[in-house]
Protein backbone atom coordinates (compact mmCIF):
# COMPACT_ATOMS: atom_id res chain seq x y z
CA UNK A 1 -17.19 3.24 -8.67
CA UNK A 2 -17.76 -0.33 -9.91
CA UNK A 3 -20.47 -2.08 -7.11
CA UNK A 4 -21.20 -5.32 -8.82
CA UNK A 5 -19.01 -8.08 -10.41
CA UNK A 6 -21.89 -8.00 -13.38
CA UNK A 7 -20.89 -4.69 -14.06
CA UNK A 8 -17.36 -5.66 -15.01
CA UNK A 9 -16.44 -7.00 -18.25
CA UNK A 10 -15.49 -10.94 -18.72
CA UNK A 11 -11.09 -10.65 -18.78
CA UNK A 12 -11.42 -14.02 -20.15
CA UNK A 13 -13.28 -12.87 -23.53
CA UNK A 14 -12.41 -10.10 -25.93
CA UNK A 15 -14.73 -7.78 -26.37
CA UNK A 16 -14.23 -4.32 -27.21
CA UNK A 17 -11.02 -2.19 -25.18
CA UNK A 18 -12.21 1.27 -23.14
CA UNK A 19 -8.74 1.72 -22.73
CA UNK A 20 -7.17 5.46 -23.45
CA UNK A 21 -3.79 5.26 -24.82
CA UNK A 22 -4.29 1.51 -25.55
CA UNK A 23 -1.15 0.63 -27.26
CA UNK A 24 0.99 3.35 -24.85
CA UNK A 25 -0.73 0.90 -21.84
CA UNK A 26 0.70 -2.11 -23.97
CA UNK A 27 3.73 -1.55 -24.54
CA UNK A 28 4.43 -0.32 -20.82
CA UNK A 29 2.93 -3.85 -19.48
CA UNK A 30 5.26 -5.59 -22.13
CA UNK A 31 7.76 -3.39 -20.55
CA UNK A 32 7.20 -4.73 -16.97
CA UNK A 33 6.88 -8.35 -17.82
CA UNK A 34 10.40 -7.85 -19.79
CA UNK A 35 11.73 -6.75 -16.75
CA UNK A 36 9.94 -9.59 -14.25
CA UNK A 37 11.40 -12.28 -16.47
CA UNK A 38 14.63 -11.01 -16.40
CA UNK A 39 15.33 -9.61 -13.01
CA UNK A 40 12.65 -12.50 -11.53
CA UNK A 41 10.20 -12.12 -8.42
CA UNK A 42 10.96 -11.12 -4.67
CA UNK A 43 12.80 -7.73 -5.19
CA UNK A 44 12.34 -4.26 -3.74
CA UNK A 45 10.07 -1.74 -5.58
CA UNK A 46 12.43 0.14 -6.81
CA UNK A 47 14.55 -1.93 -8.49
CA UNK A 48 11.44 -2.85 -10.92
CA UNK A 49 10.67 1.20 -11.14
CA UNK A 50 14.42 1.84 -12.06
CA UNK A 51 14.11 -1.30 -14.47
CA UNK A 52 11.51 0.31 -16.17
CA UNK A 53 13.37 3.42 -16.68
CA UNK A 54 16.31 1.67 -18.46
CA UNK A 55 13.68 0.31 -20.93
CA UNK A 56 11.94 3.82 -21.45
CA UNK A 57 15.51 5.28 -21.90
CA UNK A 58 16.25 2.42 -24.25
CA UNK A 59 12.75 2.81 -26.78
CA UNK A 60 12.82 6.15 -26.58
CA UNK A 61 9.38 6.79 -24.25
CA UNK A 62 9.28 9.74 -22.58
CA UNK A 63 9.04 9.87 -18.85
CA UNK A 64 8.84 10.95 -15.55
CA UNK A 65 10.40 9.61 -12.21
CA UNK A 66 8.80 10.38 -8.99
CA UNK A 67 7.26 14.06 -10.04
CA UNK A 68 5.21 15.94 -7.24
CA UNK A 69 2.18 16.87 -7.64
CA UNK A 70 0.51 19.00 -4.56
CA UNK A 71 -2.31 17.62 -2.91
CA UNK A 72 -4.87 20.38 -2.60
CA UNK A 73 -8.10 20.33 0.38
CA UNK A 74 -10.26 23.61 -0.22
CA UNK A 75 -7.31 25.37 -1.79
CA UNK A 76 -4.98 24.62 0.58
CA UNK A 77 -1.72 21.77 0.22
CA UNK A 78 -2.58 19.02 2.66
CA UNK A 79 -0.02 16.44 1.37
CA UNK A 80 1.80 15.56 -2.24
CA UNK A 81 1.13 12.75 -4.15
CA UNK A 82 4.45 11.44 -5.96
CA UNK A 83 3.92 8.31 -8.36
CA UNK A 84 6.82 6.17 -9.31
CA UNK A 85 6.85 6.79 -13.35
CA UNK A 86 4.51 9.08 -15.53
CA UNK A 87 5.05 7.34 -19.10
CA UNK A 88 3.90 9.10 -22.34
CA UNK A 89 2.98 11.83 -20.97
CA UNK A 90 0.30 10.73 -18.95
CA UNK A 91 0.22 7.44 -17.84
CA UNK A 92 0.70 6.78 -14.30
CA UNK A 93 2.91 3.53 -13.33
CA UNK A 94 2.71 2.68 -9.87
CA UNK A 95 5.37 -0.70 -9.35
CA UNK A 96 4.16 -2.68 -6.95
CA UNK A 97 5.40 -6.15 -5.15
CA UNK A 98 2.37 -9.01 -4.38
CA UNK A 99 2.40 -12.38 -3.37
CA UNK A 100 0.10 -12.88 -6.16
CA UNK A 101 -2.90 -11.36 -8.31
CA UNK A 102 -6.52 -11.05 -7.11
CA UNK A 103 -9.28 -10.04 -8.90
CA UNK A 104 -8.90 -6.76 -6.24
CA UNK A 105 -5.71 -6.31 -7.96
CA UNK A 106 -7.18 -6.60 -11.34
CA UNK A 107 -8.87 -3.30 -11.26
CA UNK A 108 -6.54 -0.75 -10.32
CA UNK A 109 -8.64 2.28 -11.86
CA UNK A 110 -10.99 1.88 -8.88
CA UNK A 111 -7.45 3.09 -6.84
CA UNK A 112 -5.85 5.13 -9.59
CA UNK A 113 -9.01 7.67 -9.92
CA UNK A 114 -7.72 10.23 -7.00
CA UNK A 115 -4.22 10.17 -8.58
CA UNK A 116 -5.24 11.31 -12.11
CA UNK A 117 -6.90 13.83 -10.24
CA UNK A 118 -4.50 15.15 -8.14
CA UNK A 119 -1.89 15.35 -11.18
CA UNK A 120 -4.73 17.32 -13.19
CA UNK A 121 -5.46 14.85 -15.89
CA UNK A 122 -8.66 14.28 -15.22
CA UNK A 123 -11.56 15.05 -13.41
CA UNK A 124 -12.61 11.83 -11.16
């Protein structure tokens, strides 16, 4: 878990990307900002999730709409975890509505983690 600011890189510079699936992770935030700059700001959830789906079904990306995955405590299911989209595969997209962006917001691996988890991707 990130403690510092000074341990996060400067968004305002390039430097070099830690991203996995880099141009998957592209082409899905393209994706989204097609879809805010069509459909505009203000709406439900779900209508941006759904609009995301027509553009997956429309360039051919593979995907998943709100799969279970069982939340497990000591072997035993406490709970599911059900994200919106799984694109490619295996990345998670999680829609969400804000009044605007915070540097909070910025770093959604921090919040993320527990859900790669759960679906088995990775170990967190």
């Amino acid at each position: 878990m990130i403690s510092t600011t000074d341990e996060r890189p400067d968004l305002r510079r390039g430097g070099e990307s830690k991203l996995i699936l880099e141009a998957e992770t592209e082409q899905i935030i393209g994706f989204a900002f097609e879809v805010l700059n069509e459909i505009g700001h203000g709406l439900n959830e779900k209508i941006y999730e759904n609009s995301l789906t027509v553009l997956f079904k429309q360039n051919g990306v593979a995907f998943d709409q709100q799969r279970r995955f069982p939340v497990l405590f000591r072997g035993v299911e406490v709970g599911e975890f059900i994200p919106d989209l799984i694109a490619f595969g295996s990345v998670i997209v999680d829609t969400k509505v804000i009044d605007r962006i915070t540097d909070h917001d910025a770093w959604p691996d921090v919040e993320l983690s527990p859900h790669y988890k759960v679906a088995g991707w990775f170990d967190c």
